[in-house]
Each structure stands twice: as C-alpha cells, then as structure tokens.
PDB file of N, CA and C in Angstrom:
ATOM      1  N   UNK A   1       0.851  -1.185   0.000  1.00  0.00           N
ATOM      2  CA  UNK A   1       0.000   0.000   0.000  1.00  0.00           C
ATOM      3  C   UNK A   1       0.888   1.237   0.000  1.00  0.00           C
ATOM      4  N   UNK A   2       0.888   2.212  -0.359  1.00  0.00           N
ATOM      5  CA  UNK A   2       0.919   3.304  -0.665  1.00  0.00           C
ATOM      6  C   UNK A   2       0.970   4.092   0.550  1.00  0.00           C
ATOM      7  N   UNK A   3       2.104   4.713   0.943  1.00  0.00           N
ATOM      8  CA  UNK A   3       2.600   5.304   2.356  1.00  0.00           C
ATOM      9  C   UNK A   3       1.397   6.536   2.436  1.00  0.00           C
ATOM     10  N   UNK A   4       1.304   7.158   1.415  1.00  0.00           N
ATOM     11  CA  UNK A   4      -0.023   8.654   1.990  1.00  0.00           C
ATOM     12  C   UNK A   4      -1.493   8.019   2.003  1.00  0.00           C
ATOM     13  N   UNK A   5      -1.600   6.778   1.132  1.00  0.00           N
ATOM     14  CA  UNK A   5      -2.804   6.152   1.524  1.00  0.00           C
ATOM     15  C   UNK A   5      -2.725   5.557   2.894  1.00  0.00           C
ATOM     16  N   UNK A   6      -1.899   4.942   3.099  1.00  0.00           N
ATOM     17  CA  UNK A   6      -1.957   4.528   4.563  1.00  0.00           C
ATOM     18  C   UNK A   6      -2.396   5.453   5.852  1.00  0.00           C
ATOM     19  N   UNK A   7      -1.109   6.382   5.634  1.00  0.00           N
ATOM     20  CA  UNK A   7      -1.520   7.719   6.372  1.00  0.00           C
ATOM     21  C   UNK A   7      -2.967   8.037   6.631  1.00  0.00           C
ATOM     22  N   UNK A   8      -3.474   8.366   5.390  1.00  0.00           N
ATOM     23  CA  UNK A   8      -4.595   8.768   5.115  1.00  0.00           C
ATOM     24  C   UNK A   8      -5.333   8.279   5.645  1.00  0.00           C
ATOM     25  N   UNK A   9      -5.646   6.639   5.687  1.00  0.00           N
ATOM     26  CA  UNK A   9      -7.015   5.854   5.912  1.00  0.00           C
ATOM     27  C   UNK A   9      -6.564   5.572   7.748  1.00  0.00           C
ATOM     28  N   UNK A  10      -5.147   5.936   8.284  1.00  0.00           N
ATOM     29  CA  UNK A  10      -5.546   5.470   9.265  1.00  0.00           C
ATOM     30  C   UNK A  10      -5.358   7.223  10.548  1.00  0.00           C
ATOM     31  N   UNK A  11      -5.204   8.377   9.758  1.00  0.00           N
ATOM     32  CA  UNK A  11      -5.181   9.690  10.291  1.00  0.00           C
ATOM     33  C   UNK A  11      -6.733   9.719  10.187  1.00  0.00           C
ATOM     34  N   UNK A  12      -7.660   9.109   9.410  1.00  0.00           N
ATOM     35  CA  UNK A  12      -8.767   9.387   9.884  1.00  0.00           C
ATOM     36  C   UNK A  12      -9.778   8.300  10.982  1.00  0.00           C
ATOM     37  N   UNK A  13      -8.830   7.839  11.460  1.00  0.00           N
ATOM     38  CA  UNK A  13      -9.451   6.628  12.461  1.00  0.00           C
ATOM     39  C   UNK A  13      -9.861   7.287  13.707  1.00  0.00           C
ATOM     40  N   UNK A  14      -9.303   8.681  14.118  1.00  0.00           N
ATOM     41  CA  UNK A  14     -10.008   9.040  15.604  1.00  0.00           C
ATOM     42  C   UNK A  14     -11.049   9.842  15.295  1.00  0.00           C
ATOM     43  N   UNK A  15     -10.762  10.678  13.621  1.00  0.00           N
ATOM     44  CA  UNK A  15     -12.434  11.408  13.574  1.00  0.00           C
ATOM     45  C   UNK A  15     -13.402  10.211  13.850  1.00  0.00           C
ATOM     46  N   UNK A  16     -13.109   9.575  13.045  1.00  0.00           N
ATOM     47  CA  UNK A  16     -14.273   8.232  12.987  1.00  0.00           C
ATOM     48  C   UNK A  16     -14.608   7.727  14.610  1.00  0.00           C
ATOM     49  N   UNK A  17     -13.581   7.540  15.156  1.00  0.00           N
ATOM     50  CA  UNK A  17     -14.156   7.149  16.603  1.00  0.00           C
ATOM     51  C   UNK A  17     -15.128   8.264  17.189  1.00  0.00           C
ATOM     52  N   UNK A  18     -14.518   9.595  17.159  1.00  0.00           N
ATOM     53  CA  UNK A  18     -15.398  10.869  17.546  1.00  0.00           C
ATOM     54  C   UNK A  18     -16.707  10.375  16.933  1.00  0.00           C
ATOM     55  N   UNK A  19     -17.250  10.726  15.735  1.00  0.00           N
ATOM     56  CA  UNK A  19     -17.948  10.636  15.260  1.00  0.00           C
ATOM     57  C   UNK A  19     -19.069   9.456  15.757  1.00  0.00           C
ATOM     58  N   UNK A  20     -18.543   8.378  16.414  1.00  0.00           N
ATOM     59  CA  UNK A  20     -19.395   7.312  16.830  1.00  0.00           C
ATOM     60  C   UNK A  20     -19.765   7.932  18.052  1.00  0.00           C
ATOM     61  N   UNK A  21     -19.589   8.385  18.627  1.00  0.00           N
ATOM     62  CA  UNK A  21     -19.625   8.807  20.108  1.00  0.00           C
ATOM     63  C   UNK A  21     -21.344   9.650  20.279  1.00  0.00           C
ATOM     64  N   UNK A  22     -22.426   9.095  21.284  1.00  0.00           N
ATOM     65  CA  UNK A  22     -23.402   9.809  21.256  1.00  0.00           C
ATOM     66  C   UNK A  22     -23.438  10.408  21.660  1.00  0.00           C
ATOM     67  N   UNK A  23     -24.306  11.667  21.992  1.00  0.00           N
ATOM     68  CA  UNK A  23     -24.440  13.023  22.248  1.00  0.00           C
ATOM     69  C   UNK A  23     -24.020  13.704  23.588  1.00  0.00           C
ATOM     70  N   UNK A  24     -24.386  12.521  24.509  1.00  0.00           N
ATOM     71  CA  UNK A  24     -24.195  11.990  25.789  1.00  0.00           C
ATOM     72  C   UNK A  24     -22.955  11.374  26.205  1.00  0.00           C
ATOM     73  N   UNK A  25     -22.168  10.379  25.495  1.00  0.00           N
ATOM     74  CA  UNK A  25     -20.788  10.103  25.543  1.00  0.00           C
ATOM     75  C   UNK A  25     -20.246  11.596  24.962  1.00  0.00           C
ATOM     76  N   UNK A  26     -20.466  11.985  24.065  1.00  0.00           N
ATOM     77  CA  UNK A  26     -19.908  13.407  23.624  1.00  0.00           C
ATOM     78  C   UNK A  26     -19.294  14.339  24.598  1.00  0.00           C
ATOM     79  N   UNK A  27     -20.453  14.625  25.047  1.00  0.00           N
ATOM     80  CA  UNK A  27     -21.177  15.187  27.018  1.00  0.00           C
ATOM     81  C   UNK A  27     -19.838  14.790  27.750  1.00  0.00           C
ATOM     82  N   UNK A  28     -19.638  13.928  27.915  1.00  0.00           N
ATOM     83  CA  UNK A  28     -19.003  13.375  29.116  1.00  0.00           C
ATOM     84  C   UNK A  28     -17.618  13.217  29.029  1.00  0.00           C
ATOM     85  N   UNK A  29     -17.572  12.938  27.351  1.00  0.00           N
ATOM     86  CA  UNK A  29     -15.681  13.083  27.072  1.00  0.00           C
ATOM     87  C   UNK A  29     -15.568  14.433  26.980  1.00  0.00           C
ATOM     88  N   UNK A  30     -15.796  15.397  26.839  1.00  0.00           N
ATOM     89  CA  UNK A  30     -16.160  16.926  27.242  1.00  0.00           C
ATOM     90  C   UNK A  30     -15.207  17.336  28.458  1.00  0.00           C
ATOM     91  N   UNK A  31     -16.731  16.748  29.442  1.00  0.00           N
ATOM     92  CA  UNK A  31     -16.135  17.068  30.701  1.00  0.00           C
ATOM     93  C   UNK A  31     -15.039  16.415  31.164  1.00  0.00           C
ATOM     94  N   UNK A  32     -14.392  15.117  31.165  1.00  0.00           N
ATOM     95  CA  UNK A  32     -13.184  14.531  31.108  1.00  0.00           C
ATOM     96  C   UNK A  32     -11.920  15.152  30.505  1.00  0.00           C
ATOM     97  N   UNK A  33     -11.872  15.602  29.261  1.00  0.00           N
ATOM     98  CA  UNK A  33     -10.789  16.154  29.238  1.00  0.00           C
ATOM     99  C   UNK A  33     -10.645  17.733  29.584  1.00  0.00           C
ATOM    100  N   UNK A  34     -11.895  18.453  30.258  1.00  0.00           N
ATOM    101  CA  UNK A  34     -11.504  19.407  30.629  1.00  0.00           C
ATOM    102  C   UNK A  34     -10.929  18.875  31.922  1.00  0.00           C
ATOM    103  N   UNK A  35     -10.628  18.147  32.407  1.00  0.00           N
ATOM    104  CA  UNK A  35     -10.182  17.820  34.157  1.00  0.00           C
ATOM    105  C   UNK A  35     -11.021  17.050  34.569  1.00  0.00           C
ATOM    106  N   UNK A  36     -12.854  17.111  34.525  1.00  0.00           N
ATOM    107  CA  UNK A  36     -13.326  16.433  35.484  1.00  0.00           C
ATOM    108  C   UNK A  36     -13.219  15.119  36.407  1.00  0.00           C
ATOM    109  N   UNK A  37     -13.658  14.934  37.695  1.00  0.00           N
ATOM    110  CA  UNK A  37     -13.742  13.628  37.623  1.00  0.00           C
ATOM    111  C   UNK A  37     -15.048  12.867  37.831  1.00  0.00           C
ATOM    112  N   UNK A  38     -14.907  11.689  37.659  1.00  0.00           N
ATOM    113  CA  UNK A  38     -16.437  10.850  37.426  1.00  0.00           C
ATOM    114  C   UNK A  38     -17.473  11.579  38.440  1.00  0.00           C
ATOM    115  N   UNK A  39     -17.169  12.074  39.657  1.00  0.00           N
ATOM    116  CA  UNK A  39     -18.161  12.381  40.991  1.00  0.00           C
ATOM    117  C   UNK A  39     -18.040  13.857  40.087  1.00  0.00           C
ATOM    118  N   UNK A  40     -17.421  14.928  39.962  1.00  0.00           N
ATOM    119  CA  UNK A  40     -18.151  16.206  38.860  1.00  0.00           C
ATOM    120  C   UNK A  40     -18.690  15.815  38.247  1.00  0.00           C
ATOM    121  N   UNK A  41     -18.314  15.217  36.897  1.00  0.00           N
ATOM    122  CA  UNK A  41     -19.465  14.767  35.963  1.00  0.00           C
ATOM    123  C   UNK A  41     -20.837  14.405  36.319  1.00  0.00           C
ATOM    124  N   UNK A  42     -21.077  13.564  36.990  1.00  0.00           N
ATOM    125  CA  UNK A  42     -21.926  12.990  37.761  1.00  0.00           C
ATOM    126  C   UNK A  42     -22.913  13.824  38.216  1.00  0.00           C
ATOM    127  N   UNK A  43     -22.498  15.063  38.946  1.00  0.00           N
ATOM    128  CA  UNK A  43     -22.852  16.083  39.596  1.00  0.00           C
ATOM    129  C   UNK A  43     -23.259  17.126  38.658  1.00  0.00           C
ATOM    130  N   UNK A  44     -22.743  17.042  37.741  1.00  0.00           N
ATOM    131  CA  UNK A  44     -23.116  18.318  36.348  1.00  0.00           C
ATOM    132  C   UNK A  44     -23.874  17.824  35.820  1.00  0.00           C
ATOM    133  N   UNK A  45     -23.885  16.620  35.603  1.00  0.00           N
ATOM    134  CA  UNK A  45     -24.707  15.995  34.602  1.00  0.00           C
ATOM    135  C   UNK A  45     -26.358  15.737  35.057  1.00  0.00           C
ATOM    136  N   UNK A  46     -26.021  15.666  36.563  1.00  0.00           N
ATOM    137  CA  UNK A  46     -27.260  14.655  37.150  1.00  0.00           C
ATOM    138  C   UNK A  46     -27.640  13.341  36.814  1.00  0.00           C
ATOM    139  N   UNK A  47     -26.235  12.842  36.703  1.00  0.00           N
ATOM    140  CA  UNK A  47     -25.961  11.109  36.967  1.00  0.00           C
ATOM    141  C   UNK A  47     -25.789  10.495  37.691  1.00  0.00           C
ATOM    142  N   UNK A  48     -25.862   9.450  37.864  1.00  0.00           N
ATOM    143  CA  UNK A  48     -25.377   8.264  39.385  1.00  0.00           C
ATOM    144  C   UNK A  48     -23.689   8.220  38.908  1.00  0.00           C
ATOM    145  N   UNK A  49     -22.681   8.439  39.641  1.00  0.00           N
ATOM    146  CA  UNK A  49     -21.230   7.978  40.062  1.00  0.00           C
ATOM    147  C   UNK A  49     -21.476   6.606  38.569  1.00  0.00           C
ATOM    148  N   UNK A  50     -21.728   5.675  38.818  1.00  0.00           N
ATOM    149  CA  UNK A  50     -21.841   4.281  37.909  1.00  0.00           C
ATOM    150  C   UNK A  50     -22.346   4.627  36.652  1.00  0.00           C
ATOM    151  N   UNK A  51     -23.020   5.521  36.498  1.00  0.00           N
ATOM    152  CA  UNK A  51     -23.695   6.031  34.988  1.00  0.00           C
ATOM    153  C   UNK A  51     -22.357   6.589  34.728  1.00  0.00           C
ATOM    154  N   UNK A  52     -22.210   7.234  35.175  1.00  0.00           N
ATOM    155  CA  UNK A  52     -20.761   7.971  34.890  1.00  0.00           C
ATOM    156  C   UNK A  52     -19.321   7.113  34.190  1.00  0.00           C
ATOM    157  N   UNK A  53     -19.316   6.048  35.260  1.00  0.00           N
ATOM    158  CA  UNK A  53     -18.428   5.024  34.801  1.00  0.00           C
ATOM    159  C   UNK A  53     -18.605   4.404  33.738  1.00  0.00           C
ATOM    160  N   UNK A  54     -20.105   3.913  33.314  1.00  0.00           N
ATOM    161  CA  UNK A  54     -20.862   3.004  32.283  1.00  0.00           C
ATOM    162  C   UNK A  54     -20.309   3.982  31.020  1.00  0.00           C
ATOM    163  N   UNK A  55     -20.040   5.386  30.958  1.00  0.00           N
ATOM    164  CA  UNK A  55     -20.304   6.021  30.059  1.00  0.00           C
ATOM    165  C   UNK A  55     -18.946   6.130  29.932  1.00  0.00           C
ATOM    166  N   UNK A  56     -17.779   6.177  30.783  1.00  0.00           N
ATOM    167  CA  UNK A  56     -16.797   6.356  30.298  1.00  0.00           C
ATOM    168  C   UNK A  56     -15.978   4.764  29.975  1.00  0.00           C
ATOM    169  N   UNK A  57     -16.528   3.657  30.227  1.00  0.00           N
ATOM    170  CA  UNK A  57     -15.548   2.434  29.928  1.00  0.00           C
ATOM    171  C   UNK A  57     -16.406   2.037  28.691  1.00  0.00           C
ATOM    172  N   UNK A  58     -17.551   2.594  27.866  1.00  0.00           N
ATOM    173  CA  UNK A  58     -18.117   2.694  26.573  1.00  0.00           C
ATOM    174  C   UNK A  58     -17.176   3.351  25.596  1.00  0.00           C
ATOM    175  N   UNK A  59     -16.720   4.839  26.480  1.00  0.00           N
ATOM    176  CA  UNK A  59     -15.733   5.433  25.668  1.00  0.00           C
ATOM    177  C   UNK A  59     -14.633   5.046  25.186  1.00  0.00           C
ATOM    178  N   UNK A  60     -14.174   4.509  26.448  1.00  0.00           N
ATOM    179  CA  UNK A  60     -12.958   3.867  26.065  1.00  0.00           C
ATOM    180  C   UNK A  60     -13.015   2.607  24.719  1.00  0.00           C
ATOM    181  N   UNK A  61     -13.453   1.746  24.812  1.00  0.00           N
ATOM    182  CA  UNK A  61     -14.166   0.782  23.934  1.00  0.00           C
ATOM    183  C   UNK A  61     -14.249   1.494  22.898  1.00  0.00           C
ATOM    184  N   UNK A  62     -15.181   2.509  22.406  1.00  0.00           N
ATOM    185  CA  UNK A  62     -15.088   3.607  21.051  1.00  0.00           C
ATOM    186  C   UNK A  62     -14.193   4.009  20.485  1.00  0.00           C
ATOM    187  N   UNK A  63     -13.120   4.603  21.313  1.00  0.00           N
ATOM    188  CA  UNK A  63     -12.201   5.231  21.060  1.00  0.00           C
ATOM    189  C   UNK A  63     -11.071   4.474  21.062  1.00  0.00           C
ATOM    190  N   UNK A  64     -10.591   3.191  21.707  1.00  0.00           N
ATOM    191  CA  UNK A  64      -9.979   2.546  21.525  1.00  0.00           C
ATOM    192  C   UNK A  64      -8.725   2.885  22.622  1.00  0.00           C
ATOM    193  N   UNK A  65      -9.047   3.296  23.565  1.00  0.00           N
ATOM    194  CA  UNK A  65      -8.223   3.950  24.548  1.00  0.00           C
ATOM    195  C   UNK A  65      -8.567   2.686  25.794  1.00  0.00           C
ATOM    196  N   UNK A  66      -7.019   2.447  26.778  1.00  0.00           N
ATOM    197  CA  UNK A  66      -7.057   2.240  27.374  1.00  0.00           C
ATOM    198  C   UNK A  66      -6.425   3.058  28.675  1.00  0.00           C
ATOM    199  N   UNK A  67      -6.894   4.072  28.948  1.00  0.00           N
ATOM    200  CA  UNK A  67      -6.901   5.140  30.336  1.00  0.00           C
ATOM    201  C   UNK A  67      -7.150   6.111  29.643  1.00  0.00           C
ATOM    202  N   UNK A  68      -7.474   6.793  30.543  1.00  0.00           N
ATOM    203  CA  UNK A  68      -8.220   8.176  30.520  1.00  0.00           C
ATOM    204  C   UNK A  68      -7.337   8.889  29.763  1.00  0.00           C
ATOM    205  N   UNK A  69      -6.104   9.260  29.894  1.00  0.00           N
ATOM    206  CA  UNK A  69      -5.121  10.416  29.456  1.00  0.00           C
ATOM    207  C   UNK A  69      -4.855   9.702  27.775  1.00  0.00           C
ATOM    208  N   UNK A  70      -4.976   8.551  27.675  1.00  0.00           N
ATOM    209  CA  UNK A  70      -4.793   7.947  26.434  1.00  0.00           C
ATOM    210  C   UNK A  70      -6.270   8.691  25.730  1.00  0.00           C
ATOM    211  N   UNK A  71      -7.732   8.382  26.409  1.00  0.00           N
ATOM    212  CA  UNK A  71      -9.043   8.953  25.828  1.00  0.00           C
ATOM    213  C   UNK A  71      -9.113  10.192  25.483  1.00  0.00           C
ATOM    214  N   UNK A  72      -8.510  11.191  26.201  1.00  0.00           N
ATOM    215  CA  UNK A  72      -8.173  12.480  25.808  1.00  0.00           C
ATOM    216  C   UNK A  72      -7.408  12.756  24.944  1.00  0.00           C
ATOM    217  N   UNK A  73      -5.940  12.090  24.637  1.00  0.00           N
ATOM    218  CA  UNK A  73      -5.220  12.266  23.138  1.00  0.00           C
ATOM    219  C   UNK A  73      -6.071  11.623  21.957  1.00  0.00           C
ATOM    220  N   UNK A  74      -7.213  11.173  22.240  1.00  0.00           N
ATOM    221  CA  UNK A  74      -7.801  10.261  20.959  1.00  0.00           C
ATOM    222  C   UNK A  74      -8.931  11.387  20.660  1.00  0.00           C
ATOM    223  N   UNK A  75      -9.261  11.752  21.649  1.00  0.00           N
ATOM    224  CA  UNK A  75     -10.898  12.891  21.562  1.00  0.00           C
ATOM    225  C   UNK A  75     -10.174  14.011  20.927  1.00  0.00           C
ATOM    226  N   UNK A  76      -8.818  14.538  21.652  1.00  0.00           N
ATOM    227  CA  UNK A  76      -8.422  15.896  20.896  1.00  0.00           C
ATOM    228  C   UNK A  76      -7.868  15.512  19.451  1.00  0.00           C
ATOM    229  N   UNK A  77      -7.363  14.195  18.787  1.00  0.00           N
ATOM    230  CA  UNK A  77      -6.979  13.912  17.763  1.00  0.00           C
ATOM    231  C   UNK A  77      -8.175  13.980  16.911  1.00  0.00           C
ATOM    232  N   UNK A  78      -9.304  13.532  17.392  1.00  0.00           N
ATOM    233  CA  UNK A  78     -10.824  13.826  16.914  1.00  0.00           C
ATOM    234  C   UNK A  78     -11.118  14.986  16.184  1.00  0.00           C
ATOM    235  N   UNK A  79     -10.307  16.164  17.187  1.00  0.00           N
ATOM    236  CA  UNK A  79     -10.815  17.170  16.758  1.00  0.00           C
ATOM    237  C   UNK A  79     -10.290  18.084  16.359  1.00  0.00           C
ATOM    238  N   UNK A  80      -8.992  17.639  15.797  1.00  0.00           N
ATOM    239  CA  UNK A  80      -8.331  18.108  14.757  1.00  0.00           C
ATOM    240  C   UNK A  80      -7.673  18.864  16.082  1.00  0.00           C
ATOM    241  N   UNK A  81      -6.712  18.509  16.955  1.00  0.00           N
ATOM    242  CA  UNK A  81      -6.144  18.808  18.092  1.00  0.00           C
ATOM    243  C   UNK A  81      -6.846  19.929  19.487  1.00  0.00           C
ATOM    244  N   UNK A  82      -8.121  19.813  19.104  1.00  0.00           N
ATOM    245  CA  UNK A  82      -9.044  21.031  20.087  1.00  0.00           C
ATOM    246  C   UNK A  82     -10.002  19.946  21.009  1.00  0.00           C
ATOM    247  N   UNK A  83     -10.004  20.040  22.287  1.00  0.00           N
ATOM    248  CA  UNK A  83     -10.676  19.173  23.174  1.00  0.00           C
ATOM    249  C   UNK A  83     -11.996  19.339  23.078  1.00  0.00           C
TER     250      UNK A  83
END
C-alpha cells in the first residue's frame, strides 16, 4: 500500500471514533478532558457515580483507549487537536 494512503485511511481513524460517540458520551468526554472527575461529571450531569463510569468504559471501547489520558489524546486527535 501506498505510504499517503496509509496515512490517510488510518489519520482518519479518531475522527471516525469521535464521530461514533453519542451526544451523551460526547457530554461526558467533554467534561473529562476538561479535568473532570467521574463524581463532577456525575454532579453536572445529574448522573449516578456508575452512569458515569458506564459512560466512560463505553468510551474507552469507542475510542480505543485504554486510560483516561490515552481517551483524551484520541478525543483531541478527533478534533483536529481542540478538546
């Protein structure tokens, strides 16, 4: 394969993860990479602590991240380097 095709098909693999993300996971990787933690979120959101969790080990799974600081380089790669 072709080195800028490669590039290409796999520089667009975190829009694509963004893009899967619902409105609500959206929501929540949001508040995560501004700092939050699950008990803020939770609290902003008007979620249970465990909704919170449910929503971020979905993310991870989406995004293909395993820890948080990894989910945040994948969300800002999403977005064309803007959180």
């Amino acid at each position: 394969m072709h080195a800028t095709t490669d590039r290409t098909a796999h520089g667009d693999a975190p829009a694509l993860a963004v893009r899967a993300l619902s409105s609500r996971e959206a929501e929540v990787m949001t508040l995560i990479a501004a700092g939050h933690t699950n008990g803020q979120i939770a609290a902003s959101l008007v979620l249970t602590e465990k909704t919170v969790k449910n929503h971020v080990n979905r993310l991870y799974a989406k995004l293909g991240a395993g820890s948080r600081a990894d989910a945040i380089a994948r969300w800002t790669a999403g977005h064309g380097g803007r959180a």
